[in-house]
PDB file of N, CA and C in Angstrom:
ATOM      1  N   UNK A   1      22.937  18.622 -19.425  1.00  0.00           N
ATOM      2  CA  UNK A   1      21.649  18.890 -18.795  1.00  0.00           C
ATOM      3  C   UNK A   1      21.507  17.972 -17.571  1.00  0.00           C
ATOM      4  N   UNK A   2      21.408  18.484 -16.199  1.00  0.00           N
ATOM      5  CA  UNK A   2      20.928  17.564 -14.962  1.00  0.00           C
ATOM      6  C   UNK A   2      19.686  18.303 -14.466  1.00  0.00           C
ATOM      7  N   UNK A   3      19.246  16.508 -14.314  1.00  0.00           N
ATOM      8  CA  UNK A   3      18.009  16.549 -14.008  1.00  0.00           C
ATOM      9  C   UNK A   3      17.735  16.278 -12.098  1.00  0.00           C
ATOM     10  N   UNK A   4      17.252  17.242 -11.257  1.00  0.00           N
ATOM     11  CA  UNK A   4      17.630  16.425 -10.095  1.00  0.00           C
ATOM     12  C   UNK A   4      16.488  15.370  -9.760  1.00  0.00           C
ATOM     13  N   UNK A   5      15.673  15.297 -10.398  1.00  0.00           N
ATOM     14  CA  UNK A   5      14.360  14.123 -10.183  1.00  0.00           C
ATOM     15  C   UNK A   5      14.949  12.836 -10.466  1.00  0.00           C
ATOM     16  N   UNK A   6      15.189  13.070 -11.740  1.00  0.00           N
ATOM     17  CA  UNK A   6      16.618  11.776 -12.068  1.00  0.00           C
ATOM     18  C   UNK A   6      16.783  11.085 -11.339  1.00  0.00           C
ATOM     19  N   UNK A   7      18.087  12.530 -10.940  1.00  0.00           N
ATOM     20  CA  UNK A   7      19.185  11.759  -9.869  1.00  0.00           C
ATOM     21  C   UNK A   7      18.531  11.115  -8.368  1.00  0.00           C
ATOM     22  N   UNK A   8      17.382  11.775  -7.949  1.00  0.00           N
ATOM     23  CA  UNK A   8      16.752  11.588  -6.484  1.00  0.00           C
ATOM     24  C   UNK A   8      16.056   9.518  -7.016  1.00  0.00           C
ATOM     25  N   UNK A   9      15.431   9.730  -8.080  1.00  0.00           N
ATOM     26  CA  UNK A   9      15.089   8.292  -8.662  1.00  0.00           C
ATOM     27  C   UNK A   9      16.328   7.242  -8.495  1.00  0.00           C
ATOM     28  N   UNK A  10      17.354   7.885  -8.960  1.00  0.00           N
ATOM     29  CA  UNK A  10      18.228   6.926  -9.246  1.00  0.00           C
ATOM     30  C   UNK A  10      18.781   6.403  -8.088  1.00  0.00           C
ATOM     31  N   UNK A  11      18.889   7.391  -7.405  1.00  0.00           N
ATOM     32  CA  UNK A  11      19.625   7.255  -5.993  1.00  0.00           C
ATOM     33  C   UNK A  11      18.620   6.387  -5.027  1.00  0.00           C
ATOM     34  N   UNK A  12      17.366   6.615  -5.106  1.00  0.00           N
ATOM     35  CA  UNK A  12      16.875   5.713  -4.490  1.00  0.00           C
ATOM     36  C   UNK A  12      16.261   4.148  -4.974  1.00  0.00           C
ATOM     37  N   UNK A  13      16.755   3.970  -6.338  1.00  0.00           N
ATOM     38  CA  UNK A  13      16.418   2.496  -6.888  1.00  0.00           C
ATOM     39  C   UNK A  13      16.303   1.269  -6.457  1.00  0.00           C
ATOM     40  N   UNK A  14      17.504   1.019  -5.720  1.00  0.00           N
ATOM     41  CA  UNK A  14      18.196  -0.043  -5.152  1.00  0.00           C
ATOM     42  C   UNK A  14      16.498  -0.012  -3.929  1.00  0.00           C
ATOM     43  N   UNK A  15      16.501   0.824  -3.008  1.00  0.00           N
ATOM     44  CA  UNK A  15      15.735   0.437  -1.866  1.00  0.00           C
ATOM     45  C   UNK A  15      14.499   0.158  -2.614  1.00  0.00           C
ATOM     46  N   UNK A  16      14.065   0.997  -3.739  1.00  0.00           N
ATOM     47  CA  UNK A  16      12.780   0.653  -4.040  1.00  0.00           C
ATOM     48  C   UNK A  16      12.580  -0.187  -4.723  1.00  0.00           C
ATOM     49  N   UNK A  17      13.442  -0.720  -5.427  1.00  0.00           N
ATOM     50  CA  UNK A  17      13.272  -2.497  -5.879  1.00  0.00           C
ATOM     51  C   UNK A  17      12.752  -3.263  -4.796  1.00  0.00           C
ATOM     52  N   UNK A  18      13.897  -2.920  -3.816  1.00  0.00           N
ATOM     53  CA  UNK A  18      13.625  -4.321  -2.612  1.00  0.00           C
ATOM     54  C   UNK A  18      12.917  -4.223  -1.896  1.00  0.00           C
ATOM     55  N   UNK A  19      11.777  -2.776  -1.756  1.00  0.00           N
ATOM     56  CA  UNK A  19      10.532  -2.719  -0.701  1.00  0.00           C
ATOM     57  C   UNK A  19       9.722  -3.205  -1.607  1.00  0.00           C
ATOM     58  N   UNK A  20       9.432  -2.843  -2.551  1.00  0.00           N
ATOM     59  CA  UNK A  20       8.200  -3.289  -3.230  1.00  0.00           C
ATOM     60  C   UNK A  20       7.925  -4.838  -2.953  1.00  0.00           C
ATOM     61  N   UNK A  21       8.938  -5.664  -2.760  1.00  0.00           N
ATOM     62  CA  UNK A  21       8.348  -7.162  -2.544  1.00  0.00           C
ATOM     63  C   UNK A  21       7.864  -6.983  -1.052  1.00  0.00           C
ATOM     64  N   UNK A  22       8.676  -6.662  -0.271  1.00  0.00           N
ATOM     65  CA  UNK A  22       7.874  -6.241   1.098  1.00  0.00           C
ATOM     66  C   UNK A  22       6.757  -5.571   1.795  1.00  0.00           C
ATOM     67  N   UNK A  23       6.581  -4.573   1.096  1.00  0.00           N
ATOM     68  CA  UNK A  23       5.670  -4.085   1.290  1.00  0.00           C
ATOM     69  C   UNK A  23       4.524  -3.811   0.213  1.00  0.00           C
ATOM     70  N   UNK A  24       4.545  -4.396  -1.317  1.00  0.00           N
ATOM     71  CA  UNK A  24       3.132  -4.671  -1.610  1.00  0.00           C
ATOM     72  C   UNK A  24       3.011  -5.940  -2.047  1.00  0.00           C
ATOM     73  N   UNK A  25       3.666  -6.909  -1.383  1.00  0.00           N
ATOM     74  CA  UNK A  25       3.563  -8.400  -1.508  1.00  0.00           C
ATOM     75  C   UNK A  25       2.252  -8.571  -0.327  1.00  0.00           C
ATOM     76  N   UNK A  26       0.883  -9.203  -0.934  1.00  0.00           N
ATOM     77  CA  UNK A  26       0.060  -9.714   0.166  1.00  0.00           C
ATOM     78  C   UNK A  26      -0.725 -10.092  -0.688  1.00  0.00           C
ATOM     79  N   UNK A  27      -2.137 -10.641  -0.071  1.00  0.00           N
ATOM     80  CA  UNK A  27      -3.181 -11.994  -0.821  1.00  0.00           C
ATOM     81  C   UNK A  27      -2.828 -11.180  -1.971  1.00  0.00           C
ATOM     82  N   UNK A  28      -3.740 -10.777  -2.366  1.00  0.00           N
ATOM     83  CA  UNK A  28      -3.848  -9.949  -3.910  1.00  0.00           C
ATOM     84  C   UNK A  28      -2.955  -9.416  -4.711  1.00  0.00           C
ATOM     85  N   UNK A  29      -1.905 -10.028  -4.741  1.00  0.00           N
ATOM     86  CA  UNK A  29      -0.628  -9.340  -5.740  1.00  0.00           C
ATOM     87  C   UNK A  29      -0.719  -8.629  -7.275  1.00  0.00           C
ATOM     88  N   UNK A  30      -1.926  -8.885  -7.279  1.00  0.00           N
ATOM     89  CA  UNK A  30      -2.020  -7.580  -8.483  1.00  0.00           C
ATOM     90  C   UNK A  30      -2.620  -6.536  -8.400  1.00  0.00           C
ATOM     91  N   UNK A  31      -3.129  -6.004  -6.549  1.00  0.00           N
ATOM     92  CA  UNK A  31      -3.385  -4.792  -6.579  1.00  0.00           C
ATOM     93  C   UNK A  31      -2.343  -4.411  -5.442  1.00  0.00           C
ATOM     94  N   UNK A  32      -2.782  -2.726  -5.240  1.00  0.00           N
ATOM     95  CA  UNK A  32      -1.839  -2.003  -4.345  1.00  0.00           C
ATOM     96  C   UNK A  32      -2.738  -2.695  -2.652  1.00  0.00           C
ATOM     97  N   UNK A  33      -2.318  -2.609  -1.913  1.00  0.00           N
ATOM     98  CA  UNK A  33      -3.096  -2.397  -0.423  1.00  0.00           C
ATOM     99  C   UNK A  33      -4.116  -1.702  -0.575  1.00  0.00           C
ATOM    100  N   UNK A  34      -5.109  -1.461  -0.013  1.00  0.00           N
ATOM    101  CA  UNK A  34      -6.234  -0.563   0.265  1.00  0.00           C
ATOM    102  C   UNK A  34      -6.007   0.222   1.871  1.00  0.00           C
ATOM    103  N   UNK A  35      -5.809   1.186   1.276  1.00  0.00           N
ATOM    104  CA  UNK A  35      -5.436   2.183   2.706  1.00  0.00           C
ATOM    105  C   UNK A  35      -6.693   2.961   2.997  1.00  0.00           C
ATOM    106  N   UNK A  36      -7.539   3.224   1.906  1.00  0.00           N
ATOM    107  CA  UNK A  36      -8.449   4.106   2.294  1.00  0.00           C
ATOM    108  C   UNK A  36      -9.818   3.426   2.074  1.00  0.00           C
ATOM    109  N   UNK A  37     -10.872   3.712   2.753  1.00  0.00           N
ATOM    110  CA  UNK A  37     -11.771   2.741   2.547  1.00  0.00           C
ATOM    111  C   UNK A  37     -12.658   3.264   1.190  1.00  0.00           C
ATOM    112  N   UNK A  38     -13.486   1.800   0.476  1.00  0.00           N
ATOM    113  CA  UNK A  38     -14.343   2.485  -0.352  1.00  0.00           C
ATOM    114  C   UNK A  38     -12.908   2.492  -1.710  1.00  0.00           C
ATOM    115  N   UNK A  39     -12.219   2.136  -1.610  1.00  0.00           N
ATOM    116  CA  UNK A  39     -11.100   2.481  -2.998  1.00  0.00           C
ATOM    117  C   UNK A  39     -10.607   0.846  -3.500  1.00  0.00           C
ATOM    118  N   UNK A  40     -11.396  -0.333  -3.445  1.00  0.00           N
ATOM    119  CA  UNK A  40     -11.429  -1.248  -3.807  1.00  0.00           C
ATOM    120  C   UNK A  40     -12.062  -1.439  -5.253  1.00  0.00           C
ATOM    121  N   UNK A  41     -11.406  -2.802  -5.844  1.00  0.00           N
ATOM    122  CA  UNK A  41     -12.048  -3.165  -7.275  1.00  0.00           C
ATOM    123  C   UNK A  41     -13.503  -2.413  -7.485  1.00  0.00           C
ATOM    124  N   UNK A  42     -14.353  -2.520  -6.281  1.00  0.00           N
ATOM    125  CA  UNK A  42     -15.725  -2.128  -6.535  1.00  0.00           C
ATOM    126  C   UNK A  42     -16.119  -0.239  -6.033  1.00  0.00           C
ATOM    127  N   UNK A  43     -15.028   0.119  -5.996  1.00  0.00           N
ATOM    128  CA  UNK A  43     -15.010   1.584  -5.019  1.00  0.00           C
ATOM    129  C   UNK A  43     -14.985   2.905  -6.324  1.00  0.00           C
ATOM    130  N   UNK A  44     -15.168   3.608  -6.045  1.00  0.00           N
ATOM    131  CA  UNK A  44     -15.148   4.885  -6.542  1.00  0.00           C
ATOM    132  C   UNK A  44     -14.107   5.252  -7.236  1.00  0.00           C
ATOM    133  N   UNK A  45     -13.598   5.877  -8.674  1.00  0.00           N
ATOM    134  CA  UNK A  45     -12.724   6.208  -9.180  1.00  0.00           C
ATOM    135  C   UNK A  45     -11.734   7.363  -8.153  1.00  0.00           C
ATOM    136  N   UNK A  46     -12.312   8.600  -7.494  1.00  0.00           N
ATOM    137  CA  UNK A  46     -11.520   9.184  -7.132  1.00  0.00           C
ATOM    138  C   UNK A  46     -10.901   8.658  -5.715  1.00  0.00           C
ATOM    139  N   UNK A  47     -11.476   7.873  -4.961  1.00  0.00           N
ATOM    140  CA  UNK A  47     -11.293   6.787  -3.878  1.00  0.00           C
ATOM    141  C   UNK A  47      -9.843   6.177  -4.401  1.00  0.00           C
ATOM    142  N   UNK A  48      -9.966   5.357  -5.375  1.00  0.00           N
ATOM    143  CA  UNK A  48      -9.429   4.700  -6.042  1.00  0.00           C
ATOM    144  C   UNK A  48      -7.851   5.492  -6.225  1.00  0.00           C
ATOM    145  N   UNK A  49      -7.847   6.719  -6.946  1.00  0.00           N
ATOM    146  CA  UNK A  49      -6.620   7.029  -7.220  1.00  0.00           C
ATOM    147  C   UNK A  49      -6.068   7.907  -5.815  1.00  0.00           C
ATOM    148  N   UNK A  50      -6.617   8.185  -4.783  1.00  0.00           N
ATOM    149  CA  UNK A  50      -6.333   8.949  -3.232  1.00  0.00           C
ATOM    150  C   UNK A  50      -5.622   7.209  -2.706  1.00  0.00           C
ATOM    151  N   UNK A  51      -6.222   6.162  -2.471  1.00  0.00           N
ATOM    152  CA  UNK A  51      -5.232   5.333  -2.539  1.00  0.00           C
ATOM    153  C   UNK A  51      -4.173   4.789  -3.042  1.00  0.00           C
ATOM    154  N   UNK A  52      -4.261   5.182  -4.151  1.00  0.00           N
ATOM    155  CA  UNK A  52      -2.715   5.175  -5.008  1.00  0.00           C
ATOM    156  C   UNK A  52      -1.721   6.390  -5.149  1.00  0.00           C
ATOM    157  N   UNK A  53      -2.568   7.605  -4.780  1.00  0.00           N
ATOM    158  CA  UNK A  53      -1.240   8.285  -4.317  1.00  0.00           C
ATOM    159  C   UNK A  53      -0.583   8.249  -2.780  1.00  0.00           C
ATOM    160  N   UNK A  54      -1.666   7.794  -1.777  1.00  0.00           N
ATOM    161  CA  UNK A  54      -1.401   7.629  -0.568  1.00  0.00           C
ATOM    162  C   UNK A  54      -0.343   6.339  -0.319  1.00  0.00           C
ATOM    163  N   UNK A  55      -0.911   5.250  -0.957  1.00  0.00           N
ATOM    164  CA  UNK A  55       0.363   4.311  -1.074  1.00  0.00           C
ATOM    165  C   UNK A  55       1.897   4.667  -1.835  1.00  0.00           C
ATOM    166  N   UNK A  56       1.766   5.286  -3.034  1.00  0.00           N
ATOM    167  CA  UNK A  56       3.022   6.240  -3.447  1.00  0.00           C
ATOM    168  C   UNK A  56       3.524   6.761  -2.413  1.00  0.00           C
ATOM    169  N   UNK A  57       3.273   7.606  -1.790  1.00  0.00           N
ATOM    170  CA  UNK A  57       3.601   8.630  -1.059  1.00  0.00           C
ATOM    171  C   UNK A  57       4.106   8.113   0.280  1.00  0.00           C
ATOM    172  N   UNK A  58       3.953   6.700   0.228  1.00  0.00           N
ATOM    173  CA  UNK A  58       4.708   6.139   1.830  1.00  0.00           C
ATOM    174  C   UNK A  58       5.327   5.184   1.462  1.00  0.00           C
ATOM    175  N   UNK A  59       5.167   4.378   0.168  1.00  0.00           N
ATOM    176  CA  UNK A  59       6.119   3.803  -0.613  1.00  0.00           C
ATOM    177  C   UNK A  59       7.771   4.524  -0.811  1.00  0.00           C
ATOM    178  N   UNK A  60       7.428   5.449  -1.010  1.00  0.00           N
ATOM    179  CA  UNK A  60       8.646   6.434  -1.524  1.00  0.00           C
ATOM    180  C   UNK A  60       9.264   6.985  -0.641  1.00  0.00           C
ATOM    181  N   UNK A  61       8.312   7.191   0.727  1.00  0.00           N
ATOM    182  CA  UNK A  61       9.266   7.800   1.572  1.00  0.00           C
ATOM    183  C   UNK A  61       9.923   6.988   2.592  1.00  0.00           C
ATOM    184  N   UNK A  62       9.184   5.573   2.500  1.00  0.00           N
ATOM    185  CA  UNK A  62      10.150   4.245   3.385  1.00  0.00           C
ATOM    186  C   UNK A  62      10.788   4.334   2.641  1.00  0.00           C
ATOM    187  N   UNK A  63      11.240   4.292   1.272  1.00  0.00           N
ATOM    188  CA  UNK A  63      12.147   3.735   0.488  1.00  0.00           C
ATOM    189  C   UNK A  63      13.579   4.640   0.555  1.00  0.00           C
ATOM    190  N   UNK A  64      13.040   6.161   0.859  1.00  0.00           N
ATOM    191  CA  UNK A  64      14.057   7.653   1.454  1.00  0.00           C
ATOM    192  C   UNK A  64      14.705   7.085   2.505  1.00  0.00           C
ATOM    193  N   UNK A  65      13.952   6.763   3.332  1.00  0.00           N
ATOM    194  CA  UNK A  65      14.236   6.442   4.871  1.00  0.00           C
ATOM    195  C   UNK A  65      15.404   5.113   4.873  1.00  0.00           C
ATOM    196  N   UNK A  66      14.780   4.331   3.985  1.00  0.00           N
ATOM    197  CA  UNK A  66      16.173   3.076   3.705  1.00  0.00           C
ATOM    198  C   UNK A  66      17.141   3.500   3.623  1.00  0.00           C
ATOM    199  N   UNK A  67      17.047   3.961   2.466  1.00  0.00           N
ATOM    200  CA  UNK A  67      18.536   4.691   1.559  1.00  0.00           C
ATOM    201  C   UNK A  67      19.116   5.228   2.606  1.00  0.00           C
ATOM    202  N   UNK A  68      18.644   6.297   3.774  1.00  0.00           N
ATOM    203  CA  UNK A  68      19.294   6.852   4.500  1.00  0.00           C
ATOM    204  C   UNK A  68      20.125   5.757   5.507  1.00  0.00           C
ATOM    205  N   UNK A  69      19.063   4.637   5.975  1.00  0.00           N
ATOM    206  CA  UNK A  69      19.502   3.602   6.516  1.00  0.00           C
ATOM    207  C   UNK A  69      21.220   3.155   5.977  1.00  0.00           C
ATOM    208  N   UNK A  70      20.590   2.743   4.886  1.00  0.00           N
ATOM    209  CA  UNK A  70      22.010   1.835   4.008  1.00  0.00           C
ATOM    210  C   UNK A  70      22.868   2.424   3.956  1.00  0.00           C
ATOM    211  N   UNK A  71      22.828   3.913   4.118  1.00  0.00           N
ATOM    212  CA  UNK A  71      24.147   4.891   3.595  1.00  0.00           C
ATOM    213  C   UNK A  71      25.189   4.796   5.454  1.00  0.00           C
ATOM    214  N   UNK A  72      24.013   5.387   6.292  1.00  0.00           N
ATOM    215  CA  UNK A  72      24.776   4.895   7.275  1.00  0.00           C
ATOM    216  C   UNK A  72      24.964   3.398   7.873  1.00  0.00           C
ATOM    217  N   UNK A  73      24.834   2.562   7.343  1.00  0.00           N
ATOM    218  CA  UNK A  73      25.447   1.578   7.757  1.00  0.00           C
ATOM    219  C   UNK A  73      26.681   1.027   7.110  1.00  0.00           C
ATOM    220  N   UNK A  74      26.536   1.373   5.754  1.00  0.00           N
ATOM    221  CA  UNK A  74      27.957   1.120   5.202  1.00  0.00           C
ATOM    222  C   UNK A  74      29.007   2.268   5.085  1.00  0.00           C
ATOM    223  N   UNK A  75      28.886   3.605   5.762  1.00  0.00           N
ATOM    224  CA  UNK A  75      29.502   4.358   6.720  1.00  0.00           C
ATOM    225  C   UNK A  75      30.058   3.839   7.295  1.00  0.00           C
ATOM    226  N   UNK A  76      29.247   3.327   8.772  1.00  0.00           N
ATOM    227  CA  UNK A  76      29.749   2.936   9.391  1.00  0.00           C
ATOM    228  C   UNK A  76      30.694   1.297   9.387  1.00  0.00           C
ATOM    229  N   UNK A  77      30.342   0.395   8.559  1.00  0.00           N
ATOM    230  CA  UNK A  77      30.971  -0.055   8.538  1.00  0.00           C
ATOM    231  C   UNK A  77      32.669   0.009   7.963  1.00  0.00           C
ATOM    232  N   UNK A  78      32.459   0.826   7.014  1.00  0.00           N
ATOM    233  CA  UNK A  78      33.740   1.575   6.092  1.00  0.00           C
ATOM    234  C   UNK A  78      34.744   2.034   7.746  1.00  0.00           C
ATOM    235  N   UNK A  79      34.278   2.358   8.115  1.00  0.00           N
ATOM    236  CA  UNK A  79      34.733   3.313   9.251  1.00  0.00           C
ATOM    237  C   UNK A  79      35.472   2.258  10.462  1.00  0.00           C
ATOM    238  N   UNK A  80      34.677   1.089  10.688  1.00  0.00           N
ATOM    239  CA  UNK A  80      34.805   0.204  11.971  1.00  0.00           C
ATOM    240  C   UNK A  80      36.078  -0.433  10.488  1.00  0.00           C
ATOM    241  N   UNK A  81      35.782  -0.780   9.564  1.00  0.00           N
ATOM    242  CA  UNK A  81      37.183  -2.367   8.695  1.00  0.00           C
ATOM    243  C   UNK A  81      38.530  -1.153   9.119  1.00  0.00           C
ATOM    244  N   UNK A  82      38.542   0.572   8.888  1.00  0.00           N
ATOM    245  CA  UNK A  82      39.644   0.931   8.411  1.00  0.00           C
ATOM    246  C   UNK A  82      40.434   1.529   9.549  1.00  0.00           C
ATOM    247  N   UNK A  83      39.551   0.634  11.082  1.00  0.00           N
ATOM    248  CA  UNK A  83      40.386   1.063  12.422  1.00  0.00           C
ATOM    249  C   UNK A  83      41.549   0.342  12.365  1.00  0.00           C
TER     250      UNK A  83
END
């Protein structure tokens, strides 16, 4: 049985370990950023979860965008050692 959600998770692990310190490391380390206004400790439940999928949703796709990064760079490096 393959799963391709899985595999898309798996494949992108590595970057999303190492953004998460980067990009939701700030004062408050036990919440997400506040991207949308009004979705703070004191804000509205549905406020509240539109910022947590909005942070998901750019979390995940810097983390795409890495992976794509990393793949071509150790391409290219593979490529420049085996001139």
């Amino acid at each position: 049985c393959h799963s391709t959600f899985l595999e898309f998770l798996g494949r992108n692990t590595l970057e999303t370990y190492v953004l998460q310190f980067h990009l939701f490391m700030n004062h408050a380390v036990q919440r997400i950023p506040i991207i949308i206004p009004n979705s703070g400790p004191d804000g509205t439940m549905i406020c509240k979860i539109l910022n947590m999928l909005v942070c998901g949703v750019v979390f995940v796709s810097i983390a795409i965008q890495a992976r794509k990064v990393t793949v071509s760079t150790q391409t290219t490096v593979v490529e420049l050692v085996t001139l």
